[in-house]
Protein backbone atom coordinates (compact mmCIF):
# COMPACT_ATOMS: atom_id res chain seq x y z
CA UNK A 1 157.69 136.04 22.82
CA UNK A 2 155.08 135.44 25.22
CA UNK A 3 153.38 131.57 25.87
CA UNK A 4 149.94 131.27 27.06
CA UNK A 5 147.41 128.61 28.09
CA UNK A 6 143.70 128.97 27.88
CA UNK A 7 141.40 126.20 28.88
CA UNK A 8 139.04 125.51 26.71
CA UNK A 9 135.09 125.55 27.21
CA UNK A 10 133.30 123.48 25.27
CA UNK A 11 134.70 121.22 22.70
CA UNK A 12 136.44 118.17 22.86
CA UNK A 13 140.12 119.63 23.26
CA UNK A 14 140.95 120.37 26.71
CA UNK A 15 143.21 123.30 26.63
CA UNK A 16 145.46 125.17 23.60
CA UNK A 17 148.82 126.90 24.09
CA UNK A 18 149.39 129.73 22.00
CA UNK A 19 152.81 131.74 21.87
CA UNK A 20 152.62 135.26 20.93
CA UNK A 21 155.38 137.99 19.77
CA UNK A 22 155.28 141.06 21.62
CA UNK A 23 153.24 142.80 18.24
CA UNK A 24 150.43 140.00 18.58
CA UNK A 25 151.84 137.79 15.84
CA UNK A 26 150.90 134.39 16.32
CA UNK A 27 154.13 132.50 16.65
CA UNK A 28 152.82 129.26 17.28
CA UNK A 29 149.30 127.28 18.76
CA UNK A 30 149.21 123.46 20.16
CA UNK A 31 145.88 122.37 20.80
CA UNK A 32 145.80 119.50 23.52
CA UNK A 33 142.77 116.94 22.40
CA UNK A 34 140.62 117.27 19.75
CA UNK A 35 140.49 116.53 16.29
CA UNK A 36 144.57 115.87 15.24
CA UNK A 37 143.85 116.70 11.95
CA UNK A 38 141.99 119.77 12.05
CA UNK A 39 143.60 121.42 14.72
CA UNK A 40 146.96 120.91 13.26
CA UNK A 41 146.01 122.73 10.31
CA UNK A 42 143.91 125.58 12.35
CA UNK A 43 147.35 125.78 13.97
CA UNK A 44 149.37 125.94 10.68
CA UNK A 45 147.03 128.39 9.06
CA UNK A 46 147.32 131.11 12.15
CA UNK A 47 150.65 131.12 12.19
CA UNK A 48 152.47 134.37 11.12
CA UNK A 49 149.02 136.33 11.28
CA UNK A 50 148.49 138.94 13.69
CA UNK A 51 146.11 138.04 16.64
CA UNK A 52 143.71 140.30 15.30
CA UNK A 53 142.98 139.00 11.91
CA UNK A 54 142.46 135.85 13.51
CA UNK A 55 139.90 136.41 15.90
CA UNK A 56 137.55 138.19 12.97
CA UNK A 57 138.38 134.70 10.84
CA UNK A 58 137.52 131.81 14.18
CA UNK A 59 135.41 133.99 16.15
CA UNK A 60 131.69 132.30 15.91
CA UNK A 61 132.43 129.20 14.34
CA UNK A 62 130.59 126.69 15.39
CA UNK A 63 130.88 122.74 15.80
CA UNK A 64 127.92 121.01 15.17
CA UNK A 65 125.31 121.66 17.53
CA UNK A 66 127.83 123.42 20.19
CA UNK A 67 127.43 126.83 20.62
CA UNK A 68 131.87 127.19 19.90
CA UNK A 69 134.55 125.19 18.44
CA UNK A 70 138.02 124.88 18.63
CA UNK A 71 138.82 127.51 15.93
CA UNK A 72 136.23 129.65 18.14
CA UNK A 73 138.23 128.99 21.18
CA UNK A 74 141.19 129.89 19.78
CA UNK A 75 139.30 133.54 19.16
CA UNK A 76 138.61 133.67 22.88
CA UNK A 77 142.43 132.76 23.89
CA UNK A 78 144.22 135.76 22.00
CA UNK A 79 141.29 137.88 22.83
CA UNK A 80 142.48 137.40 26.55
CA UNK A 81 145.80 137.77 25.62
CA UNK A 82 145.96 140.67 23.37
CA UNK A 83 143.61 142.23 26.32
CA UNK A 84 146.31 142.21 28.84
């Protein structure tokens, strides 16, 4: 297993750590700021799912008027990671 930290760009958390099994299976995300609520249950929903499947689910969301989110955020993280 694997742990990563991506920065985030454009919402209101300020970075999310995601840990990753060695076949892209999202073993765990912890957003840092944000919405409690609503990242704790983006994080709860991702986990077990390959890294994959996720990004086609988050990728484009959008919050409000930003042009991302933190579920799109998320996207961008494991598309880094699964890139390396």
């Amino acid at each position: 297993m694997k742990e990563y930290v991506y920065q985030t760009v454009g919402t209101c958390s300020q970075e999310i750590i995601v840990r990753v099994e060695d076949d892209e299976t999202v073993v765990g995300v912890e957003f840092v700021g944000g919405c409690s609520g609503n990242t704790q249950g983006i994080a709860s929903l991702v986990k077990g799912m390959k890294a994959d499947e996720v990004i086609n689910r988050l990728a484009g969301i959008r919050c409000g008027y930003k042009n991302t989110s933190c579920p799109d955020q998320l996207a961008c993280a494991l598309k880094q990671i699964i890139a390396k």
